[in-house]
C-alpha atoms as a PDB file:
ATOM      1  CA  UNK A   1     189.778  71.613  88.067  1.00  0.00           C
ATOM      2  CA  UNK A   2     186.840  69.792  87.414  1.00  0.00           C
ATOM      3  CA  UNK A   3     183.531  70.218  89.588  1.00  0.00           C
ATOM      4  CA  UNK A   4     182.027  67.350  89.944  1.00  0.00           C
ATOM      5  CA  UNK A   5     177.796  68.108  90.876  1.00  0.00           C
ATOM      6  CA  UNK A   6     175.748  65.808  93.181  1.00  0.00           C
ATOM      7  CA  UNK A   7     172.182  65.902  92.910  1.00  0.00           C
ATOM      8  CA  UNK A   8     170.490  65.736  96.552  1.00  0.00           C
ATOM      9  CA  UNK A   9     168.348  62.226  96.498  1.00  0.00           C
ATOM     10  CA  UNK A  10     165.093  62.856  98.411  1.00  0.00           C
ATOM     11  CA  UNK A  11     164.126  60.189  99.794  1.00  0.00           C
ATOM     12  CA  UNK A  12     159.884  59.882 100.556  1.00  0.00           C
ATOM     13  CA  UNK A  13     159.705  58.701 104.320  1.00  0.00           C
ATOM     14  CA  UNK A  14     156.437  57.392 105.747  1.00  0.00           C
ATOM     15  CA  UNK A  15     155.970  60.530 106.983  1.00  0.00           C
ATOM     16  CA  UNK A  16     156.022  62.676 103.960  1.00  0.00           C
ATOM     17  CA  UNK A  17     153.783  60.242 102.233  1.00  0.00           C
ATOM     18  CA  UNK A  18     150.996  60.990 105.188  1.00  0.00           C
ATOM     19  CA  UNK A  19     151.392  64.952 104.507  1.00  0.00           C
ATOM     20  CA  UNK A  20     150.706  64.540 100.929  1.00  0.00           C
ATOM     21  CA  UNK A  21     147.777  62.367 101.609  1.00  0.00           C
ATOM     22  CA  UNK A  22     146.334  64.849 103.920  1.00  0.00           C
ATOM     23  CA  UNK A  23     147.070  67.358 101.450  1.00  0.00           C
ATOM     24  CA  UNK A  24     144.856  66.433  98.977  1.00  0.00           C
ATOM     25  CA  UNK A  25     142.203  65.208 101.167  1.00  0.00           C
ATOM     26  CA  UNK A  26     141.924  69.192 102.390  1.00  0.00           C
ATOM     27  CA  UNK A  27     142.386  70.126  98.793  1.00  0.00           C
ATOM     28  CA  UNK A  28     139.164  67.961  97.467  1.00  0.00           C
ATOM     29  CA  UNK A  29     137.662  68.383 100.552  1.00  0.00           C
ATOM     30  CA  UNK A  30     137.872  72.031 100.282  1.00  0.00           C
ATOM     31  CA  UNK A  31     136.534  72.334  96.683  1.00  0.00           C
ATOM     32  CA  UNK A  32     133.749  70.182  97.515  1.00  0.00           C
ATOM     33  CA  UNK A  33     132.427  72.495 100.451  1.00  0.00           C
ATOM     34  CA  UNK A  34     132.949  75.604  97.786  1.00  0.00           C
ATOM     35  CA  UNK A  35     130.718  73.552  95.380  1.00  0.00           C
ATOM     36  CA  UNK A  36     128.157  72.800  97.907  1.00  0.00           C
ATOM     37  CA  UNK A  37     128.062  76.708  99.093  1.00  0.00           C
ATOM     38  CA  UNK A  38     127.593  77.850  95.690  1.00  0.00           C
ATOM     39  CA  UNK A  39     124.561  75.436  95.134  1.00  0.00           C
ATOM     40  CA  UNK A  40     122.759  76.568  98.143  1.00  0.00           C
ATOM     41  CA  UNK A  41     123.726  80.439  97.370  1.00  0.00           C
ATOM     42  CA  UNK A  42     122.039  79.509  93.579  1.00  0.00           C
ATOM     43  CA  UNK A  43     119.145  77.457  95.409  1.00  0.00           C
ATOM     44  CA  UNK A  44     118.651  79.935  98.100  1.00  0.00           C
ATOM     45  CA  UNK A  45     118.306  82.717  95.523  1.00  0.00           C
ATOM     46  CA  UNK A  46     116.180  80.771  93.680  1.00  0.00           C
ATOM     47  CA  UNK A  47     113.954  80.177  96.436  1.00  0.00           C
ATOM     48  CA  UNK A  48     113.853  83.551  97.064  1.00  0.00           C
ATOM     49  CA  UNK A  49     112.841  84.807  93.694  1.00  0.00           C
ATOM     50  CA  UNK A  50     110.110  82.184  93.493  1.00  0.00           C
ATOM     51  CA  UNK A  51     109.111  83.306  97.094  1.00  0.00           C
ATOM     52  CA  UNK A  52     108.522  87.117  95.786  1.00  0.00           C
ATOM     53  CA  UNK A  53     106.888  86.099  93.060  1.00  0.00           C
ATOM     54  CA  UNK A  54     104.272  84.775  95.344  1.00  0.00           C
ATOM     55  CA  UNK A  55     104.288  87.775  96.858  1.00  0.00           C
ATOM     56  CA  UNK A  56     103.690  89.938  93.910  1.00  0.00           C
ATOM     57  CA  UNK A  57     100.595  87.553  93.126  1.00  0.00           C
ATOM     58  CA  UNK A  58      99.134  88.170  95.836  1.00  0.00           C
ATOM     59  CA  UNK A  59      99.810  92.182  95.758  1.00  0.00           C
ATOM     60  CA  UNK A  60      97.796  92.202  92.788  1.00  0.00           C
ATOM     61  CA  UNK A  61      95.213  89.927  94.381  1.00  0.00           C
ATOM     62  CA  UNK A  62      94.862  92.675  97.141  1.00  0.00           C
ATOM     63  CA  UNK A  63      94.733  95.583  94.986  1.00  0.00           C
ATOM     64  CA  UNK A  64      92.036  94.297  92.561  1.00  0.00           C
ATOM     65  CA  UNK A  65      89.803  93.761  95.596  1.00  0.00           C
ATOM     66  CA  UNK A  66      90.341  96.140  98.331  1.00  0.00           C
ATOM     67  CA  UNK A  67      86.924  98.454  98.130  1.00  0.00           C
ATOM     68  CA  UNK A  68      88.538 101.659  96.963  1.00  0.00           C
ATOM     69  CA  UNK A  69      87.100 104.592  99.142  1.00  0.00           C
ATOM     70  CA  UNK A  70      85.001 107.107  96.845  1.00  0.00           C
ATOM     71  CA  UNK A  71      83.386 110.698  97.992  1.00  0.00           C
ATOM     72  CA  UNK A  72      79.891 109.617  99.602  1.00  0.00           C
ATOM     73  CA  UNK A  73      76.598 110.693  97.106  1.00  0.00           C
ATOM     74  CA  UNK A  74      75.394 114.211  96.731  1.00  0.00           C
ATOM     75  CA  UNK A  75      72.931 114.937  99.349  1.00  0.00           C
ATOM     76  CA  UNK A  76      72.409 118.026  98.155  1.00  0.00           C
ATOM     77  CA  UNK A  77      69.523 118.768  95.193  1.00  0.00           C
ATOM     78  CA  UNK A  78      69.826 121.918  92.917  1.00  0.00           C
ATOM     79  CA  UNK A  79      66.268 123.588  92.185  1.00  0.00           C
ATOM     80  CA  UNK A  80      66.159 126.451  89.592  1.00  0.00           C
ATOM     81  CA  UNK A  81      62.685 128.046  90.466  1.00  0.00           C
ATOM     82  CA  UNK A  82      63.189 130.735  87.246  1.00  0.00           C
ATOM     83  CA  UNK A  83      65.517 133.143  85.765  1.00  0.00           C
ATOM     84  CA  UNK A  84      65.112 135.550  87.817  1.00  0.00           C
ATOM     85  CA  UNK A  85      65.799 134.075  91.131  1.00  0.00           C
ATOM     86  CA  UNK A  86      69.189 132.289  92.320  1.00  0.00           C
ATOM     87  CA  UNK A  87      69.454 128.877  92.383  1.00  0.00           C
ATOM     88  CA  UNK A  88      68.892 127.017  95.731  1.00  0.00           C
ATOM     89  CA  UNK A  89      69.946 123.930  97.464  1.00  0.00           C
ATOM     90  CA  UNK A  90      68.262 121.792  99.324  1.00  0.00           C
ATOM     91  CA  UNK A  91      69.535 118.703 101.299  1.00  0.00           C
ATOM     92  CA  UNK A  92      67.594 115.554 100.161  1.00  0.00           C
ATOM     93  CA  UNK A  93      65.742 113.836 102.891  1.00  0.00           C
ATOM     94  CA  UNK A  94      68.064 110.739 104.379  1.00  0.00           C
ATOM     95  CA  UNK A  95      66.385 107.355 103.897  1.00  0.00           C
ATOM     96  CA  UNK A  96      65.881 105.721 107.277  1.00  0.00           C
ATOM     97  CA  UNK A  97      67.533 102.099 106.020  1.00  0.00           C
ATOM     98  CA  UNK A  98      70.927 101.587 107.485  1.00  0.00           C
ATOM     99  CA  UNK A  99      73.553  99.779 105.043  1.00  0.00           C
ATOM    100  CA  UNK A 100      75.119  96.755 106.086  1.00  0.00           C
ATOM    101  CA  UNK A 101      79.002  97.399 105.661  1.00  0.00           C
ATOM    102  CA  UNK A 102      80.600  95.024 102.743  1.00  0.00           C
ATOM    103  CA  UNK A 103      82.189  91.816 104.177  1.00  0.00           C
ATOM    104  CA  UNK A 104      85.528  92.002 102.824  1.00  0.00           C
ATOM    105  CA  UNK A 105      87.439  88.610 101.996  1.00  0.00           C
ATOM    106  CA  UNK A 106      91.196  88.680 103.407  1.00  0.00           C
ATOM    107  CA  UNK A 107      92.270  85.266 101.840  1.00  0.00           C
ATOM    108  CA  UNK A 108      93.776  84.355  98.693  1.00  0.00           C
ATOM    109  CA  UNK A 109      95.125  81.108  96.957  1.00  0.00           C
ATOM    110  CA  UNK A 110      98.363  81.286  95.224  1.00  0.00           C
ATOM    111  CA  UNK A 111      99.443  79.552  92.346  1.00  0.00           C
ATOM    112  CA  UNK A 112     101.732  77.733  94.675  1.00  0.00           C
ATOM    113  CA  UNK A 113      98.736  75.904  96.249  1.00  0.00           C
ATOM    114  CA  UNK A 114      98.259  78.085  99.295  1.00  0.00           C
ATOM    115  CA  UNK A 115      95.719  79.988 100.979  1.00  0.00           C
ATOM    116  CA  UNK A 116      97.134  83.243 102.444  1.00  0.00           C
ATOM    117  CA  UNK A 117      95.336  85.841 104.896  1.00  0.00           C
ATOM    118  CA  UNK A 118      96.143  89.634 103.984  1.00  0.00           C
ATOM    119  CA  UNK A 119      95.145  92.669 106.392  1.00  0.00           C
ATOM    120  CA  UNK A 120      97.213  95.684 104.292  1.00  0.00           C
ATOM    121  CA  UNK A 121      99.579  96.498 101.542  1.00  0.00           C
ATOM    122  CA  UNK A 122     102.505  98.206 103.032  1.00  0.00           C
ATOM    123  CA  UNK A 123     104.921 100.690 100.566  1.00  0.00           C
ATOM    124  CA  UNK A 124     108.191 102.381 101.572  1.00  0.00           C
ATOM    125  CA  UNK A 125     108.977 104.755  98.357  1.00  0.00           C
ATOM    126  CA  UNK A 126     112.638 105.362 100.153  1.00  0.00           C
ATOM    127  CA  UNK A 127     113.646 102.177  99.589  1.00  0.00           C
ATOM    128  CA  UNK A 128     111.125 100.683  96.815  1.00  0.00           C
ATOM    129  CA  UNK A 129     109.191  98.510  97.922  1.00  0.00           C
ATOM    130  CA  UNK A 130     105.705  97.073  98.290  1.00  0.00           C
ATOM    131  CA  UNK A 131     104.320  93.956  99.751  1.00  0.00           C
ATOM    132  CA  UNK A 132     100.836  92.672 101.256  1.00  0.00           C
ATOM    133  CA  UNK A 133     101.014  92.281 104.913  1.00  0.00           C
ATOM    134  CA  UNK A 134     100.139  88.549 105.725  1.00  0.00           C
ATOM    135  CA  UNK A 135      98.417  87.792 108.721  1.00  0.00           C
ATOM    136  CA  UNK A 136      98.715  84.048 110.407  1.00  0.00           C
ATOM    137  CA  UNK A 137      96.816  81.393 109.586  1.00  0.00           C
ATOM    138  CA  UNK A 138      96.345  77.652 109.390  1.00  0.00           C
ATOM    139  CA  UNK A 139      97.461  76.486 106.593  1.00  0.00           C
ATOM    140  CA  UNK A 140     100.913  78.209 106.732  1.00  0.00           C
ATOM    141  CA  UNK A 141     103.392  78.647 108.563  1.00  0.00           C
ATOM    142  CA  UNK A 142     104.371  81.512 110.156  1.00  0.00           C
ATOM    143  CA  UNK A 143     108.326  80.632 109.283  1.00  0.00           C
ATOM    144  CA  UNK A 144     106.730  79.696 106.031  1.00  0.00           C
ATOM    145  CA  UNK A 145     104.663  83.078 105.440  1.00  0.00           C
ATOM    146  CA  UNK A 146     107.740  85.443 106.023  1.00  0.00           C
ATOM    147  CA  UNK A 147     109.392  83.635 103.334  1.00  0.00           C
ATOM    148  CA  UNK A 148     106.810  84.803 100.914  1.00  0.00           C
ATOM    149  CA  UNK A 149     106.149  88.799 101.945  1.00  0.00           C
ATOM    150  CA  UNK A 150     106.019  90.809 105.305  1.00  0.00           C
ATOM    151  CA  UNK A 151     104.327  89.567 108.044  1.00  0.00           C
ATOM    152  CA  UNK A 152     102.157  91.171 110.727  1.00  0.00           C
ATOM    153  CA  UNK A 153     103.310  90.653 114.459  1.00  0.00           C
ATOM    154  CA  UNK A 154     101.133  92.435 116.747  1.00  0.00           C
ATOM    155  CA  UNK A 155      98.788  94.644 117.264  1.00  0.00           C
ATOM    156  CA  UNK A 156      95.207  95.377 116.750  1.00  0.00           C
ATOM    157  CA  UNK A 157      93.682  96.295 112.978  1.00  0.00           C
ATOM    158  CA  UNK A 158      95.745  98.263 111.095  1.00  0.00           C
ATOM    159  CA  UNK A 159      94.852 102.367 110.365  1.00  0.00           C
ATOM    160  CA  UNK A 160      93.483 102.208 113.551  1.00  0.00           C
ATOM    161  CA  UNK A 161      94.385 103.602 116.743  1.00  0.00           C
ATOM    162  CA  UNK A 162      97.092 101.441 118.372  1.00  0.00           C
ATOM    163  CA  UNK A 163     100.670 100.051 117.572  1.00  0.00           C
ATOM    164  CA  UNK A 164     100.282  98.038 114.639  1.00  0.00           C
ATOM    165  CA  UNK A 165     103.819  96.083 114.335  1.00  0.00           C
ATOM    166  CA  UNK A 166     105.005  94.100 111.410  1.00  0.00           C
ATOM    167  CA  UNK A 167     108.095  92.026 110.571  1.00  0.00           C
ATOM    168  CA  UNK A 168     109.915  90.790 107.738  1.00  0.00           C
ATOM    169  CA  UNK A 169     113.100  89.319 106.618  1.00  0.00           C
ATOM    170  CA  UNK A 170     116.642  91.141 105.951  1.00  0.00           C
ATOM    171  CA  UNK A 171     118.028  89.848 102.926  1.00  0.00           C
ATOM    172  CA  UNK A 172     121.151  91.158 101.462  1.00  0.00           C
ATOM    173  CA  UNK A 173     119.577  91.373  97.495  1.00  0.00           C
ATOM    174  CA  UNK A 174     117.416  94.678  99.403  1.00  0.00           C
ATOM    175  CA  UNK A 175     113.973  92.421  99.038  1.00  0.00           C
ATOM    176  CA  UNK A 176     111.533  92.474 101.921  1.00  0.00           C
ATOM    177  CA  UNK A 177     113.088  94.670 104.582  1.00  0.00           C
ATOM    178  CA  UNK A 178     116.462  94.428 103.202  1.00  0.00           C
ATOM    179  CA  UNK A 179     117.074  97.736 103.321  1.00  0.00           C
ATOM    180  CA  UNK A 180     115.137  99.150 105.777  1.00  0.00           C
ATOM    181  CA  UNK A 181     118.297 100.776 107.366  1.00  0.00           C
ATOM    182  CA  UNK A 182     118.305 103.058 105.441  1.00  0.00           C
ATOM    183  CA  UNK A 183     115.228 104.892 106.464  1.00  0.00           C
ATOM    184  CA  UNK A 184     116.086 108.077 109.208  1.00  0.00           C
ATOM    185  CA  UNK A 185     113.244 110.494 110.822  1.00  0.00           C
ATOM    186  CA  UNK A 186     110.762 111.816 108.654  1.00  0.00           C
ATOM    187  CA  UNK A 187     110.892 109.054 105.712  1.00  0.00           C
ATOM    188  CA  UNK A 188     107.223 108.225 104.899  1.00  0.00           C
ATOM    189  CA  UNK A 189     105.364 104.628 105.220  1.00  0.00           C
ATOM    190  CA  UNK A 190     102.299 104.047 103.306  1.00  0.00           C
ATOM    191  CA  UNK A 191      99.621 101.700 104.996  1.00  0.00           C
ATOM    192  CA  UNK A 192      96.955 100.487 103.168  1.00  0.00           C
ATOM    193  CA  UNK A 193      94.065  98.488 104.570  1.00  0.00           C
ATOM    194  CA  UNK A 194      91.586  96.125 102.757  1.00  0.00           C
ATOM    195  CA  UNK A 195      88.887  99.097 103.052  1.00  0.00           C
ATOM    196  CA  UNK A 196      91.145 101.047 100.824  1.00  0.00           C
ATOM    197  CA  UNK A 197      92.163 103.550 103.078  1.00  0.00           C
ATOM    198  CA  UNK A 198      95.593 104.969 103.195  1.00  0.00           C
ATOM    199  CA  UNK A 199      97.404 106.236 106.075  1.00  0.00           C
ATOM    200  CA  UNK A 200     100.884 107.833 105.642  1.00  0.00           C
ATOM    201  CA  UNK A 201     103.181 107.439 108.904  1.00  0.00           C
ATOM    202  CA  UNK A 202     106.177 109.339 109.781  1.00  0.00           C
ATOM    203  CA  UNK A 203     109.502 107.552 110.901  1.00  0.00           C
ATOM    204  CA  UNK A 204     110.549 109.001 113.900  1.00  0.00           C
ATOM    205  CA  UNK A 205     112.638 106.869 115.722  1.00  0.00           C
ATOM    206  CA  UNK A 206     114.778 103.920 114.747  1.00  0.00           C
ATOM    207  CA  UNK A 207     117.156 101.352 117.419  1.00  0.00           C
ATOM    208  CA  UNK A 208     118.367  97.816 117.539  1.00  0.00           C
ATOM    209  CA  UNK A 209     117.244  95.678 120.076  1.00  0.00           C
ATOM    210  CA  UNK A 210     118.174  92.003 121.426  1.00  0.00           C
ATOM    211  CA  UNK A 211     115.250  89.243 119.982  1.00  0.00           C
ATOM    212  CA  UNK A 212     113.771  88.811 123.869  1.00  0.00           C
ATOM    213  CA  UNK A 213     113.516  92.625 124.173  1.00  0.00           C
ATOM    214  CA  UNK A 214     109.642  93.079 122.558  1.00  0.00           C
ATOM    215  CA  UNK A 215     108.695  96.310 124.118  1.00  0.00           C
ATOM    216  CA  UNK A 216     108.871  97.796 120.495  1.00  0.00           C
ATOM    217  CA  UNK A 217     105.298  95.892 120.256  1.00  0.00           C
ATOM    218  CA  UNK A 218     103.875  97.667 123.507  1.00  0.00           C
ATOM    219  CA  UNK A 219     100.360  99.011 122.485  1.00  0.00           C
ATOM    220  CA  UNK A 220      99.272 101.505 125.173  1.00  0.00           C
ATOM    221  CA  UNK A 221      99.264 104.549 122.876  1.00  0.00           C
ATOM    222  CA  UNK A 222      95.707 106.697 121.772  1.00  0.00           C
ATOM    223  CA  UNK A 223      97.404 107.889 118.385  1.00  0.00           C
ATOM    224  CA  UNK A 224      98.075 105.363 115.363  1.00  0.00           C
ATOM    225  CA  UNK A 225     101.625 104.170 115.088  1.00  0.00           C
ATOM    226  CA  UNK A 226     103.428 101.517 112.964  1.00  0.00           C
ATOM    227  CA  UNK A 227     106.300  99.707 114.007  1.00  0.00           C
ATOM    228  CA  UNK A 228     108.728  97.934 111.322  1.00  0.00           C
ATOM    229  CA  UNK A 229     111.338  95.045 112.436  1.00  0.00           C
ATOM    230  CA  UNK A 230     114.044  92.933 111.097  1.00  0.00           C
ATOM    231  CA  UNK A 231     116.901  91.147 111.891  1.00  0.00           C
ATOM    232  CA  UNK A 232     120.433  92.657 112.034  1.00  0.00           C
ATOM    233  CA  UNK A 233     123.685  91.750 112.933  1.00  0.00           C
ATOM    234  CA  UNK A 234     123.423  88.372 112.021  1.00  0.00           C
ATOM    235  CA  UNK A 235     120.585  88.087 113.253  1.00  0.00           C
ATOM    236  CA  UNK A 236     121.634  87.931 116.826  1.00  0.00           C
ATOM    237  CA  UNK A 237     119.878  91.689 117.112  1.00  0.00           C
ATOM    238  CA  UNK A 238     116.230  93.358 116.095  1.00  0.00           C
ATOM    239  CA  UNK A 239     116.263  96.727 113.917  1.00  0.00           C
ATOM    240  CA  UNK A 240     113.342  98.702 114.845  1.00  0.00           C
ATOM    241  CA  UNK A 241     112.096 101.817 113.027  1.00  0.00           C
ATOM    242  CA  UNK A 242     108.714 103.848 114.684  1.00  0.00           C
ATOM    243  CA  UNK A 243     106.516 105.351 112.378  1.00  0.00           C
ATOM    244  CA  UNK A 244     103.627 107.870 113.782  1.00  0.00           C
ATOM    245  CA  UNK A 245     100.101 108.857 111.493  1.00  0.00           C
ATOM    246  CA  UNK A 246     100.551 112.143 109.902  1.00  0.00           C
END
């Protein structure tokens, strides 16, 4: 017996026809939102890159003129009387004239057309970095300024007794403070001020804060401490590591 086979006629209803036009409105929609994401992940990175290499010029600004500490003169003048006797010292006499100390100059302009104001260098050889610690000015902006390096946020001079705090961006490629989660008690900070003096501090303690809580910054201490912060957890938090003068 023969089987005789019906192929099931869909029919398109109004309906149908909206689905499939709402389809492919998501579908280009969708691809143009990933092609907008990846151009300001590329532009973002770019930005970034340009950003440190600001930074970088202006590390090398700092180090070519910071006034590199050297041992003070020899006061002391060696007199061989003869052969026969020992040599003796005697201290030279001190000149009365006091010396006026050496004014340094803290700002720099960047290729990039900018004038920025620099009070240190901080280095974290943990986690491999090194940037000049801007202080605000103005001609930029302090949103502006942490783009380009680490940022100073309160505190008196730094190397000096006090809480000297600092903050700087968390980006995921590990630049600026990136990766300053990774530091635990007893990691070292280098501090480096524009005399050329260079304090090592001591992490010692390290929490996460909300943005309004700022008692991280509280100065009321007789020792020298440095305090790093950055965003975390979205940024809807602070990470805060304590460093103390060793």
């Amino acid at each position: 017996m023969n089987q005789i086979l019906v192929a099931e006629k869909l029919y398109v209803t109004p309906e149908l026809k909206r689905k499939k036009r709402i389809f492919k409105i998501e579908f280009f929609l969708s691809i143009f939102l990933v092609c907008i994401l990846s151009s300001y992940y590329i532009y973002a990175e770019y930005d970034r890159d340009r950003s440190e290499q600001v930074s970088k010029e202006l590390l090398a600004e700092v180090q070519k003129t910071t006034i590199k500490q050297t041992p003070e003169n020899d006061d002391v003048m060696v007199i061989i009387l003869n052969n026969d006797e020992k040599q003796k010292e005697i201290e030279k006499p001190k000149e009365d004239k006091q010396e006026e100390p050496e004014e340094i100059d803290n700002t720099y302009e960047t290729s990039d057309g900018n004038t920025y104001s620099t009070e240190a260098i901080i280095t974290i050889p943990k986690i491999d970095i090194s940037y000049p610690v801007l202080a605000k000015n103005s001609e930029v902006s302090i949103d502006d300024l942490l783009e380009v390096s680490i940022c100073k946020f309160f505190g008196g001079e730094p190397n000096e007794k006090g809480n000297y705090s600092v903050v700087g961006h968390n980006y995921r490629n590990g630049k600026m403070f990136g990766r300053l989660s990774e530091l635990v008690n007893g990691d070292i900070v280098e501090l480096e001020d524009l005399s050329g003096r260079t304090l090592k501090y001591e992490v010692y303690d390290k929490y996460v804060v909300y943005p309004e809580d700022t008692s991280c910054t509280n100065t009321r201490t007789n020792r020298k401490e440095l305090t790093l912060i950055t965003c975390t957890n979205y940024g809807t938090q602070r990470l805060v590591v304590k460093c103390k003068a060793i």
